[in-house]
C-alpha atoms as a PDB file:
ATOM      1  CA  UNK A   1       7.538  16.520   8.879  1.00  0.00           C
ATOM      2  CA  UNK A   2       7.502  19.113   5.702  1.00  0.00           C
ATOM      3  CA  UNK A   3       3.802  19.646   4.490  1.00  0.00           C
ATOM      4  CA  UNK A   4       3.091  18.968   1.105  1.00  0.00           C
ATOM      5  CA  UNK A   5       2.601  21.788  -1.093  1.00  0.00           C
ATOM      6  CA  UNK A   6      -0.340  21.335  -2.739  1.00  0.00           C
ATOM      7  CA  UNK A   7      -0.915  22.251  -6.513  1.00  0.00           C
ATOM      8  CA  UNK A   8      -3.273  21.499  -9.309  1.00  0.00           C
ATOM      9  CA  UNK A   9      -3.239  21.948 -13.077  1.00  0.00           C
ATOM     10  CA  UNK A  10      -5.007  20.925 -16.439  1.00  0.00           C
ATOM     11  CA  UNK A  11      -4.411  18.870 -19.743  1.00  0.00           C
ATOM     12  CA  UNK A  12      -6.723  21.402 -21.666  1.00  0.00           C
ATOM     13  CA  UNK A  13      -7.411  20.558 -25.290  1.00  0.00           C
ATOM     14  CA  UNK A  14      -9.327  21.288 -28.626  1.00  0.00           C
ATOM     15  CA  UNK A  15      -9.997  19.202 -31.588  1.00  0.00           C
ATOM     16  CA  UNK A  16      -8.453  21.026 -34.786  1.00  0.00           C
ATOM     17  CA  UNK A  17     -10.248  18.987 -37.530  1.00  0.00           C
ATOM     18  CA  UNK A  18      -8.777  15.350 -36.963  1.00  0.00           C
ATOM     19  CA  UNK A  19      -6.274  15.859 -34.402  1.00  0.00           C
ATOM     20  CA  UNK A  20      -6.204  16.924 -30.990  1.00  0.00           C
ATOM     21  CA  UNK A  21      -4.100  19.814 -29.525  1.00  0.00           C
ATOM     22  CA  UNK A  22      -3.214  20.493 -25.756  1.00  0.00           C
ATOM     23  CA  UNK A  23      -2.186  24.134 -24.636  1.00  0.00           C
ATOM     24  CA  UNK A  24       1.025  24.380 -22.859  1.00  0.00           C
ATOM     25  CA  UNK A  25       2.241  28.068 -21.409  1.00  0.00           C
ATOM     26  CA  UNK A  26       5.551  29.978 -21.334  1.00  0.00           C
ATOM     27  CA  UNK A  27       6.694  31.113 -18.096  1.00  0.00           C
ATOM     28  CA  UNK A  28       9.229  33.612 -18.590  1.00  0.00           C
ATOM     29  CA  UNK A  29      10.332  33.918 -14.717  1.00  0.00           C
ATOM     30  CA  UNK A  30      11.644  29.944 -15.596  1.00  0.00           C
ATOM     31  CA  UNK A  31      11.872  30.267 -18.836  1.00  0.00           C
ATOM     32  CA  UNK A  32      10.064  26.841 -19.300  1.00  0.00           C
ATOM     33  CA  UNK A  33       7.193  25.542 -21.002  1.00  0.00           C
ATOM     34  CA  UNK A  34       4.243  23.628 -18.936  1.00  0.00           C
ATOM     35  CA  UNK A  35       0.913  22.680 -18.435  1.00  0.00           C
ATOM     36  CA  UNK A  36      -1.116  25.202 -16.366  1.00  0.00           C
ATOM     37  CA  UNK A  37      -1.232  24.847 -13.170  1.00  0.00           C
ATOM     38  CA  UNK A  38      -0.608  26.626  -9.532  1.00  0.00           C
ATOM     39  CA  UNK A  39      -1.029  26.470  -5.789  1.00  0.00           C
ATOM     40  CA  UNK A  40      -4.222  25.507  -4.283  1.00  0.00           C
ATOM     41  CA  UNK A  41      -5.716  28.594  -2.320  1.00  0.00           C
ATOM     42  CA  UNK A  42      -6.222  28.024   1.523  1.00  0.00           C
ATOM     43  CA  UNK A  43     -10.116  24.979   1.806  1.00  0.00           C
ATOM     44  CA  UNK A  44      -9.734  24.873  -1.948  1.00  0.00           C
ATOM     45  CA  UNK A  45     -10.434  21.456  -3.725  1.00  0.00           C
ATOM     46  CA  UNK A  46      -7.911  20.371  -6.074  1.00  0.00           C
ATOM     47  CA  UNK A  47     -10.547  20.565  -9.521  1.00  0.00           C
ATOM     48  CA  UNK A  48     -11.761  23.963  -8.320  1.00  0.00           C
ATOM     49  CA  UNK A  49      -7.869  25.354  -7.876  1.00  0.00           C
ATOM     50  CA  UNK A  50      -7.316  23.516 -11.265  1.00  0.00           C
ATOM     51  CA  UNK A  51      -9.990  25.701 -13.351  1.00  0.00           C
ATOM     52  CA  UNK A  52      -8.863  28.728 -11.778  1.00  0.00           C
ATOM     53  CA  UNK A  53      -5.430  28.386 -12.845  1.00  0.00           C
ATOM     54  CA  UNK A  54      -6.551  27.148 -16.418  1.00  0.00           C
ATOM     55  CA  UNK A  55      -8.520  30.236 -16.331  1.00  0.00           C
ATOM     56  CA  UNK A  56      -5.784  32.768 -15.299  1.00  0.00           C
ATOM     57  CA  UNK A  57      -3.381  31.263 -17.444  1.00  0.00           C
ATOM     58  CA  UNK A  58      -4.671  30.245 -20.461  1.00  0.00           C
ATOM     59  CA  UNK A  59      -7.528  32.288 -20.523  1.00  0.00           C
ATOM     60  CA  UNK A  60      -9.594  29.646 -20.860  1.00  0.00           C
ATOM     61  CA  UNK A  61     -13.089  28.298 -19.918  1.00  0.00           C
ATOM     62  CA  UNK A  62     -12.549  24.841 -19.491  1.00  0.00           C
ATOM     63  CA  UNK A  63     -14.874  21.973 -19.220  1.00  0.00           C
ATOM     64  CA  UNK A  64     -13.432  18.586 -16.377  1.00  0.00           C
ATOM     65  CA  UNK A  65     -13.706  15.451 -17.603  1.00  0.00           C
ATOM     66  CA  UNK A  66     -11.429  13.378 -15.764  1.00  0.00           C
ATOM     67  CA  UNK A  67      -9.068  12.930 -12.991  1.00  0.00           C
ATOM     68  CA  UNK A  68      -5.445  12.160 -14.145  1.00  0.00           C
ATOM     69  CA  UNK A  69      -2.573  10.703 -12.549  1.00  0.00           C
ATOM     70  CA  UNK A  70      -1.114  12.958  -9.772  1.00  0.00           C
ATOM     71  CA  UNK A  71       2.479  13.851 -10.018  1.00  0.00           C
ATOM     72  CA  UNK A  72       4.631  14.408  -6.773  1.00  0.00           C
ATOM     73  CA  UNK A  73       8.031  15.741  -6.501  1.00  0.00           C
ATOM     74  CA  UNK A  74      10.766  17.508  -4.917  1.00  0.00           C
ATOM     75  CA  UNK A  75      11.221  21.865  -4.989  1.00  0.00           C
ATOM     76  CA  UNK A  76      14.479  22.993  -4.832  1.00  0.00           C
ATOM     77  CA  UNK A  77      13.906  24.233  -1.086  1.00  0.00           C
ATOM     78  CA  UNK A  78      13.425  20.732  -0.426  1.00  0.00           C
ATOM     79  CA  UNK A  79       9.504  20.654   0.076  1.00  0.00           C
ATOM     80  CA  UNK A  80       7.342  18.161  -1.324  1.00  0.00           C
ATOM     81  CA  UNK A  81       5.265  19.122  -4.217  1.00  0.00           C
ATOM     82  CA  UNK A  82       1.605  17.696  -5.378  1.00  0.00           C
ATOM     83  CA  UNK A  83      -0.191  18.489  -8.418  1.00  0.00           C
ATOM     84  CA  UNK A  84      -3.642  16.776  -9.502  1.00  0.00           C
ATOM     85  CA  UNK A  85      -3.853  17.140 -12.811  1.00  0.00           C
ATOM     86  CA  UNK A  86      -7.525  16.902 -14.523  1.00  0.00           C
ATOM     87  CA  UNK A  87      -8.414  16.629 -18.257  1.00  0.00           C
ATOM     88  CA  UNK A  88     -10.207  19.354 -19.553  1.00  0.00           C
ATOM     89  CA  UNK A  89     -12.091  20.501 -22.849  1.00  0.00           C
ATOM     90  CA  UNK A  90     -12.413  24.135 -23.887  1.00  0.00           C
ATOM     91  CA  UNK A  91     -15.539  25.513 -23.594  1.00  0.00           C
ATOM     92  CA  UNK A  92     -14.096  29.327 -24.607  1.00  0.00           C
ATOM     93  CA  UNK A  93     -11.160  31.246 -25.314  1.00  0.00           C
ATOM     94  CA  UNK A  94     -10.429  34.650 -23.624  1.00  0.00           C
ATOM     95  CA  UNK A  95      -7.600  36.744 -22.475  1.00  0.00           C
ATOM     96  CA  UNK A  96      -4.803  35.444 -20.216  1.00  0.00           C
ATOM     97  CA  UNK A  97      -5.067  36.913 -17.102  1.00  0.00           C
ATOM     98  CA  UNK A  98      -2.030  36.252 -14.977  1.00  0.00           C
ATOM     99  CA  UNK A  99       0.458  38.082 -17.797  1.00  0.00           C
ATOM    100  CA  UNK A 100       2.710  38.512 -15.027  1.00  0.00           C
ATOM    101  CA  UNK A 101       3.177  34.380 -14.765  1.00  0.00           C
ATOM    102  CA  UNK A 102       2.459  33.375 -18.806  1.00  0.00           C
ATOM    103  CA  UNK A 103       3.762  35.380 -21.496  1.00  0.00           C
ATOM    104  CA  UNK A 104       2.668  32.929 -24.181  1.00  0.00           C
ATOM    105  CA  UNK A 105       0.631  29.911 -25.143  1.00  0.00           C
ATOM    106  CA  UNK A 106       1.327  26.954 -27.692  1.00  0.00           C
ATOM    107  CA  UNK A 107      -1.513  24.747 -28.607  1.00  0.00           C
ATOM    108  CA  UNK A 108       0.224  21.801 -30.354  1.00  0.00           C
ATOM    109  CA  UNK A 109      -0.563  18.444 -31.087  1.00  0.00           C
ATOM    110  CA  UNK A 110       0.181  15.463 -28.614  1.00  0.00           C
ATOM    111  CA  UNK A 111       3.329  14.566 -29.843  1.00  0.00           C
ATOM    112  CA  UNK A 112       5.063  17.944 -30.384  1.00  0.00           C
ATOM    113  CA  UNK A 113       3.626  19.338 -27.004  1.00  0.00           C
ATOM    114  CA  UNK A 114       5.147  16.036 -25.624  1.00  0.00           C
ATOM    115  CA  UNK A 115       8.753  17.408 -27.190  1.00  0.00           C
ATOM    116  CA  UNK A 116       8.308  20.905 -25.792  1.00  0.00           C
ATOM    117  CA  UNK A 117       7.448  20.366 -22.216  1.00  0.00           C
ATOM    118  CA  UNK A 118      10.303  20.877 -19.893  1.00  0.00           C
ATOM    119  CA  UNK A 119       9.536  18.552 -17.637  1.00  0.00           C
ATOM    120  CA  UNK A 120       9.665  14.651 -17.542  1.00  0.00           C
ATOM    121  CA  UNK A 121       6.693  14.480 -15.585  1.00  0.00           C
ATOM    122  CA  UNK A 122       4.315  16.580 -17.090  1.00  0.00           C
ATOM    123  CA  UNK A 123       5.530  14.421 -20.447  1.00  0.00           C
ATOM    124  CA  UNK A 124       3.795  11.523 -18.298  1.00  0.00           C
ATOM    125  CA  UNK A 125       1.171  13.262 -17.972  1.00  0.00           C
ATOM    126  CA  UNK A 126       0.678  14.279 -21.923  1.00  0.00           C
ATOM    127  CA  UNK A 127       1.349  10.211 -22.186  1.00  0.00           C
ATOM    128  CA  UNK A 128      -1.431   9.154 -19.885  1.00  0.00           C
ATOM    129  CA  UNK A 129      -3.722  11.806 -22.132  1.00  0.00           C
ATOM    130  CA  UNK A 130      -2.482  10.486 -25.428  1.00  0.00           C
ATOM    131  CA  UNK A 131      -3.626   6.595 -24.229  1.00  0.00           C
ATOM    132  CA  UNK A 132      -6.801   7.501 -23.661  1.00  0.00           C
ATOM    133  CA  UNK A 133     -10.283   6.951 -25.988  1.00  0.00           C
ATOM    134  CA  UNK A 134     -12.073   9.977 -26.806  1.00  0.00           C
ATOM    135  CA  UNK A 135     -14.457  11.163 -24.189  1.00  0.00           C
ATOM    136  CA  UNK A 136     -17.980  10.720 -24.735  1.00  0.00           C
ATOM    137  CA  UNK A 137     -20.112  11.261 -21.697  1.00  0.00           C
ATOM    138  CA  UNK A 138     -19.406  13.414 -18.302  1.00  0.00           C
ATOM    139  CA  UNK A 139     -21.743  12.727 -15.353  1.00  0.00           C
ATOM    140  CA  UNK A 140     -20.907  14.454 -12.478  1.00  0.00           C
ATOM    141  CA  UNK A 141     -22.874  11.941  -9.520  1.00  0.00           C
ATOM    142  CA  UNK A 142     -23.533  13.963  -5.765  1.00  0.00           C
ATOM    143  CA  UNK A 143     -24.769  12.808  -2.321  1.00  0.00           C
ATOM    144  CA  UNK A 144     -27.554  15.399  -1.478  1.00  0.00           C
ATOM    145  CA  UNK A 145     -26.174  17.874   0.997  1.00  0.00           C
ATOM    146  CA  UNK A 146     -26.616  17.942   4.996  1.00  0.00           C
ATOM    147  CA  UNK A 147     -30.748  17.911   6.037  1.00  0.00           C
ATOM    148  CA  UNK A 148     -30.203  17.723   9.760  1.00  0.00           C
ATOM    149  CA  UNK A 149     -31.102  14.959  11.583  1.00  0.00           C
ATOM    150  CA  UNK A 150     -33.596  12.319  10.718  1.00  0.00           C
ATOM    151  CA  UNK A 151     -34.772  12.052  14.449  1.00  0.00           C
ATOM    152  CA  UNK A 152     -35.367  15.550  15.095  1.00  0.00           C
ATOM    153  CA  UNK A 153     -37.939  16.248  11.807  1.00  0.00           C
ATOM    154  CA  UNK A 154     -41.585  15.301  12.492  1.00  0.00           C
ATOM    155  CA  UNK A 155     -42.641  14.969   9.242  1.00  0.00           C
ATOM    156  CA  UNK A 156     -42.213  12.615   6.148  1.00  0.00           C
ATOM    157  CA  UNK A 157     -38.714  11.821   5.666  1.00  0.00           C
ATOM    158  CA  UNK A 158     -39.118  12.332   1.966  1.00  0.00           C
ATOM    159  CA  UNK A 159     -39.806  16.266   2.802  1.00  0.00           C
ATOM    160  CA  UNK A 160     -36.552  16.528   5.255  1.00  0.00           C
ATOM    161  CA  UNK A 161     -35.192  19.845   3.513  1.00  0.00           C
ATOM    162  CA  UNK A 162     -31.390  20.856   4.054  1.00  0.00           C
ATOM    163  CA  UNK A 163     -30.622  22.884   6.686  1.00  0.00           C
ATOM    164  CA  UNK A 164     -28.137  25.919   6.734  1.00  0.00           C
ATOM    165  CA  UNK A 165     -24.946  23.810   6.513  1.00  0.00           C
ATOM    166  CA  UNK A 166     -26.583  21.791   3.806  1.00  0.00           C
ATOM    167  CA  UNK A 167     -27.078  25.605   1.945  1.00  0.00           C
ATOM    168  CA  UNK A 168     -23.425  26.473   1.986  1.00  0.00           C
ATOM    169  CA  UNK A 169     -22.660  22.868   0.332  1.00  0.00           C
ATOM    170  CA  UNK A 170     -25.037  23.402  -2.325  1.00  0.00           C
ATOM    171  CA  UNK A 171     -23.898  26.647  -3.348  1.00  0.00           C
ATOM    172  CA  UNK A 172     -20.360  25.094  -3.199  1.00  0.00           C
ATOM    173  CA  UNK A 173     -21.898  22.324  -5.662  1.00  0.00           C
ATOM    174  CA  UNK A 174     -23.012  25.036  -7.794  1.00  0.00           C
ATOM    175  CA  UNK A 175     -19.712  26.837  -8.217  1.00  0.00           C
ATOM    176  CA  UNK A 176     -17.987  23.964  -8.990  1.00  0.00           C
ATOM    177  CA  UNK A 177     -20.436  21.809 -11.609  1.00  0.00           C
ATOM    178  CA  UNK A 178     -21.783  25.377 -13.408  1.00  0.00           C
ATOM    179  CA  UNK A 179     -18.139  24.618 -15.026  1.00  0.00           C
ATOM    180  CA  UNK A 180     -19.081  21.573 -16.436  1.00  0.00           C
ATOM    181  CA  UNK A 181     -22.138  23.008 -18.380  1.00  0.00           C
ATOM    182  CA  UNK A 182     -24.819  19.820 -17.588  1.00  0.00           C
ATOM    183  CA  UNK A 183     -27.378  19.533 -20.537  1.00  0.00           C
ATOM    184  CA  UNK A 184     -29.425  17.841 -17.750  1.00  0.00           C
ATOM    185  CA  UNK A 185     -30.071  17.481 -13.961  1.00  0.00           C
ATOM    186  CA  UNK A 186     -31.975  14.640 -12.155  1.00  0.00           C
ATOM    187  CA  UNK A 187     -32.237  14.040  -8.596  1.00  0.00           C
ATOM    188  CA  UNK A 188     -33.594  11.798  -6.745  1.00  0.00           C
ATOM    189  CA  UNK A 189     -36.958  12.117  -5.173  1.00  0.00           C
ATOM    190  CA  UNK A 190     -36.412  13.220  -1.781  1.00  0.00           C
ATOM    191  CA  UNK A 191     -37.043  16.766  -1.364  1.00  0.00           C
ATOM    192  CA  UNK A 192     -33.267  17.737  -0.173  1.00  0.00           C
ATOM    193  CA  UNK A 193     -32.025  16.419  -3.242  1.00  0.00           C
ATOM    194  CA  UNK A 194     -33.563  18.821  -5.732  1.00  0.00           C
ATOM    195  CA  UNK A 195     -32.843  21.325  -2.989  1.00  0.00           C
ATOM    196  CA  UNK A 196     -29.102  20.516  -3.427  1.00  0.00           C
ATOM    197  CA  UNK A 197     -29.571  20.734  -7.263  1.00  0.00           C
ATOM    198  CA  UNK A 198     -31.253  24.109  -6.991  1.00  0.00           C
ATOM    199  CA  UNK A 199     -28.564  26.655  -6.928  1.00  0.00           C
ATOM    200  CA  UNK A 200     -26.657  25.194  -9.997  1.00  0.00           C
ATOM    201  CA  UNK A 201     -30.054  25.304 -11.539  1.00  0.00           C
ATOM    202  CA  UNK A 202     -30.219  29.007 -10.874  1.00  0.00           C
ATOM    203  CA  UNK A 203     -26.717  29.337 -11.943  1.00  0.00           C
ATOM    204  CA  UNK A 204     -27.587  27.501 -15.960  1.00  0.00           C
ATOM    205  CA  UNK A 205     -30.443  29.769 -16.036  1.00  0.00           C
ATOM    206  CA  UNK A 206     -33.027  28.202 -14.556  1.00  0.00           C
ATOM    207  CA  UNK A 207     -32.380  24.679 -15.858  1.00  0.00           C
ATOM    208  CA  UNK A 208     -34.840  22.174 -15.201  1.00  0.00           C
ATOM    209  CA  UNK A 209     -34.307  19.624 -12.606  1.00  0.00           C
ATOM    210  CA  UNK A 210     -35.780  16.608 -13.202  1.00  0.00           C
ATOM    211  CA  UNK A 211     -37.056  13.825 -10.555  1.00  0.00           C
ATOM    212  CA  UNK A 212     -35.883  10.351 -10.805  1.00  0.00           C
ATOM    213  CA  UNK A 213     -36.775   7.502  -8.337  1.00  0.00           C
ATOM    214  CA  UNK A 214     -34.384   5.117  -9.780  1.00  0.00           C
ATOM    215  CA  UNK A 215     -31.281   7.201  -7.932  1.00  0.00           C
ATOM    216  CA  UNK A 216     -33.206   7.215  -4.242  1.00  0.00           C
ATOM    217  CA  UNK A 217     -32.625   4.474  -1.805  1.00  0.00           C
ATOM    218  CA  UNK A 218     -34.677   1.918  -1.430  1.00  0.00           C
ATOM    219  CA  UNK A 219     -36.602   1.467   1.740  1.00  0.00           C
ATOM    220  CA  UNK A 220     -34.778  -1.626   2.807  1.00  0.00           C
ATOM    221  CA  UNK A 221     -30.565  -3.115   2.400  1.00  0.00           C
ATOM    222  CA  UNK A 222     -32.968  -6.102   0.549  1.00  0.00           C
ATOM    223  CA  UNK A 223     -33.732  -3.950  -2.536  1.00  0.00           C
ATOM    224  CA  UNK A 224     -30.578  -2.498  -3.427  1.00  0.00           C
ATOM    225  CA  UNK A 225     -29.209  -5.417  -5.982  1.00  0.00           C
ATOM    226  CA  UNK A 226     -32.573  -4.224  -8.139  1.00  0.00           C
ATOM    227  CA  UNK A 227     -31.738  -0.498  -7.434  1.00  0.00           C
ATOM    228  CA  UNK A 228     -28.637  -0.564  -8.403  1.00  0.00           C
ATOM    229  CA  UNK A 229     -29.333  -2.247 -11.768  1.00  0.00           C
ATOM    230  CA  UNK A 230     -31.979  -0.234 -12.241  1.00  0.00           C
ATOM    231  CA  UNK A 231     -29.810   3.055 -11.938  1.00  0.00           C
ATOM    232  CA  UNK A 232     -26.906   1.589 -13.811  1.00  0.00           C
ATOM    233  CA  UNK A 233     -29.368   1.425 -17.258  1.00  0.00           C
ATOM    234  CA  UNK A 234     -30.409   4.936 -16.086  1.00  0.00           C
ATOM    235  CA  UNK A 235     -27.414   6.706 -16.363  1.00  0.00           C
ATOM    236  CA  UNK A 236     -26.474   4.411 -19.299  1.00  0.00           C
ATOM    237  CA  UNK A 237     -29.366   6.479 -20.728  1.00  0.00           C
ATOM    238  CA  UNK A 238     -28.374  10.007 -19.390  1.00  0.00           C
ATOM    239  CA  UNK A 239     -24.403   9.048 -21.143  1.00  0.00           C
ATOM    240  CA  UNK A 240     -26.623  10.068 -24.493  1.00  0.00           C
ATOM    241  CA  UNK A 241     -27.269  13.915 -22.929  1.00  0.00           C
ATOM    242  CA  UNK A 242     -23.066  14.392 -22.674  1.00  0.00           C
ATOM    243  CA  UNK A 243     -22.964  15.782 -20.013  1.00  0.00           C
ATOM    244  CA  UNK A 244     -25.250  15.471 -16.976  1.00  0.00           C
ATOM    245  CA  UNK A 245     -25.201  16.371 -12.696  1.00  0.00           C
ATOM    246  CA  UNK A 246     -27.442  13.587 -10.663  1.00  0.00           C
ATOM    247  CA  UNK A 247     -28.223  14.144  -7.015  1.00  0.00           C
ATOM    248  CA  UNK A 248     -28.517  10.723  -4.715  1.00  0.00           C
ATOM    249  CA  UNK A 249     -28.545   9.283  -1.471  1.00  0.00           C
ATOM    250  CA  UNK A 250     -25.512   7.949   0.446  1.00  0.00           C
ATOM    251  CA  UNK A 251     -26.722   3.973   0.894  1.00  0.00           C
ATOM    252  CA  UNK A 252     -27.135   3.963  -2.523  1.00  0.00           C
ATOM    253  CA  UNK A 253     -23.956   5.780  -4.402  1.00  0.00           C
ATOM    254  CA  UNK A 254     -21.381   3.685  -3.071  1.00  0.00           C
ATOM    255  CA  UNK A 255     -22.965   0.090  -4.315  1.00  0.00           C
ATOM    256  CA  UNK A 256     -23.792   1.761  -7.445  1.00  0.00           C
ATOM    257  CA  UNK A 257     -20.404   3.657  -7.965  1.00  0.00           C
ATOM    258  CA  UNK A 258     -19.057  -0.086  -6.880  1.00  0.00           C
ATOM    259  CA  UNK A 259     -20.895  -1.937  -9.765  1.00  0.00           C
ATOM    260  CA  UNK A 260     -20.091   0.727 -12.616  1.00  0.00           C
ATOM    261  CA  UNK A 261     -16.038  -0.009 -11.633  1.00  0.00           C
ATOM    262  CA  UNK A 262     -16.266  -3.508 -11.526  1.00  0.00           C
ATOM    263  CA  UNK A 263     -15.749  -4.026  -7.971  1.00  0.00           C
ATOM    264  CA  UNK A 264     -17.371  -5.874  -4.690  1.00  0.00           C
ATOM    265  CA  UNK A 265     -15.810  -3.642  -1.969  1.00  0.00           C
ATOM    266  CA  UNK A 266     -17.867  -0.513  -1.883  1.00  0.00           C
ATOM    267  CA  UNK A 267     -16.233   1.152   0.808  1.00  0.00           C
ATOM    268  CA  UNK A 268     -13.743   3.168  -1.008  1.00  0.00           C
ATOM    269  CA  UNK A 269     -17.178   5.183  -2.683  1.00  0.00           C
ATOM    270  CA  UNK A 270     -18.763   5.930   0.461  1.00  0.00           C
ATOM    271  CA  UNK A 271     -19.236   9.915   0.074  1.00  0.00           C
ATOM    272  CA  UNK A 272     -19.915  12.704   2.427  1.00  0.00           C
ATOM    273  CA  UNK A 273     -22.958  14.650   2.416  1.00  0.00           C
ATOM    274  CA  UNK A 274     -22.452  17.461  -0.303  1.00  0.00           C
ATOM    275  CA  UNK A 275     -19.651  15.267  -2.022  1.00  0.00           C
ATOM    276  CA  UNK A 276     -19.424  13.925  -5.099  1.00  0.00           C
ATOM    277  CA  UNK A 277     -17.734  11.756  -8.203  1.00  0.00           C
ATOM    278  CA  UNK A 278     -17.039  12.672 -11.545  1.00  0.00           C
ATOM    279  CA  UNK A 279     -17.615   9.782 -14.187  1.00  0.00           C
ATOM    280  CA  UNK A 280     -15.817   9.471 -17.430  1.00  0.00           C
ATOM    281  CA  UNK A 281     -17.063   7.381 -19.993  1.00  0.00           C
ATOM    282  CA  UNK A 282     -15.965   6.169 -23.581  1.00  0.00           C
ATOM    283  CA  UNK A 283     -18.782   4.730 -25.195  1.00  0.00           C
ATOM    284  CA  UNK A 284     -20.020   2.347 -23.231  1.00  0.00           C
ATOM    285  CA  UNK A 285     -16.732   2.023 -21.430  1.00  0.00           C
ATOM    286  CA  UNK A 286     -15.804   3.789 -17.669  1.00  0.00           C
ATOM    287  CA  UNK A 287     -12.842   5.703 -17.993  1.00  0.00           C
ATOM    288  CA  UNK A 288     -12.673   6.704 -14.466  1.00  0.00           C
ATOM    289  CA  UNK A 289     -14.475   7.593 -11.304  1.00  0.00           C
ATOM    290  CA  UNK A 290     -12.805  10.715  -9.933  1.00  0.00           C
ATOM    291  CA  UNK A 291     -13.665  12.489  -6.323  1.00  0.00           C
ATOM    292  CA  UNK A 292     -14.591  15.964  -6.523  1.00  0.00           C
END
């Protein structure tokens, strides 16, 4: 079977007094016009290959706010093609940096970058944006990363720390959030989870990190109903800061991350140490929950 190519790509857009107005790029070696986007490198998640590309192409900083609808299709070789496409806000203009790809950007509003796209599916894409509510409030929500094993430390499980594996995920946390630029970061109160925090700390300057029982487990499956609704009203409080990173534990995310979508089964949240989700909101309304 052919492997899928992987790709990824961004809807990246700026508010010009009352209207909104994505940036699209010329690529002279196709002589088309399309949203940014480009192979993933070799390990590389999909939103981390997506801000690079934005980057290169656009020259832009770009802030993720949500996951969009993934397009697949057909190369002319015959391989299978995926791009994940992710909305994005500018944060700051600079200098394209792949000229050799993009020899000239268009910010336009919805409807006319709609007319100039080339392709029918990226026009899907530009629909699914125009649909949407305005964005209001990014949290980005993270398992703590790998602390060993329970068994093997001696000492109070609240003071496990992460271990070397644990390190490399953090720093990986780090690389990818500092894009988001949090106003705030809370983590739970177990020791690892400020320790996972740490490095994007370092990377904001120092930013605080601020402790917050309400996202740590509860000592038995009994008190997670309370938990749950407990950390529900605390991130509806956090949606005020814009844009925030919280660090958790893994019994807890997935019931929580359940509840905010409006859904019994929790399975489909259950996250991997040094994993996260991405939560979009609209006012008081979830826009999406979106895997890093």
């Amino acid at each position: 079977m052919t492997a899928v190519e992987r790709a990824a790509g961004g809807v990246v857009y700026r508010r010009s007094g009352d209207r909104v107005e994505v940036c699209l790029v010329h690529r002279p070696r196709y002589d088309d016009w399309s949203l940014p986007k480009g192979k993933l490198h070799g390990g590389e998640l999909p939103l981390a290959g997506a801000l690079r590309e934005v980057e290169e192409e656009t020259g832009a900083a770009a802030i993720p706010e949500m996951r969009l609808t993934d397009t697949d299709y057909v190369m002319p070789d015959g391989r299978p093609k995926n791009v994940a496409y992710w909305l994005m806000s500018v944060a700051s203009d600079g200098p394209v940096r792949d000229i050799g790809e993009v020899d000239e950007l268009a910010w336009l509003p919805l409807p006319e970058a709609a007319a100039r796209l080339t392709y029918a599916d990226e026009k899907a894409v530009l629909a699914e944006v125009a649909s949407l509510p305005p964005v209001t409030a990014v949290i980005a929500l993270v398992r703590h990363a790998r602390a060993g094993e329970r068994k093997r430390w001696a000492g109070r499980d609240e003071l496990r720390p992460i271990d070397p594996v644990g390190a490399k995920q953090a720093d990986r946390i780090a690389a990818l959030l500092t894009s988001l630029r949090p106003r705030r970061l809370v983590a739970a109160t177990p020791l690892r989870c400020t320790q996972t925090l740490e490095p994007l700390a370092a990377a904001l300057g120092d930013r605080p990190i601020v402790n917050d029982g309400v996202f740590a487990e509860p000592p038995g499956p009994e008190g997670l109903p309370a938990r749950v609704a407990a950390a529900r009203t605390r991130l509806a409080e956090l949606r005020g800061s814009g844009r925030v990173v919280v660090c958790s534990q893994g019994k807890l995310m997935p019931h929580l991350l359940a509840d905010l979508s409006g859904t019994s089964d929790h399975h489909p949240f259950k996250t991997p140490k040094g994993d996260g989700w991405l939560l979009t909101w609209s006012g008081e309304q979830l826009l999406g929950a979106s895997r890093l």
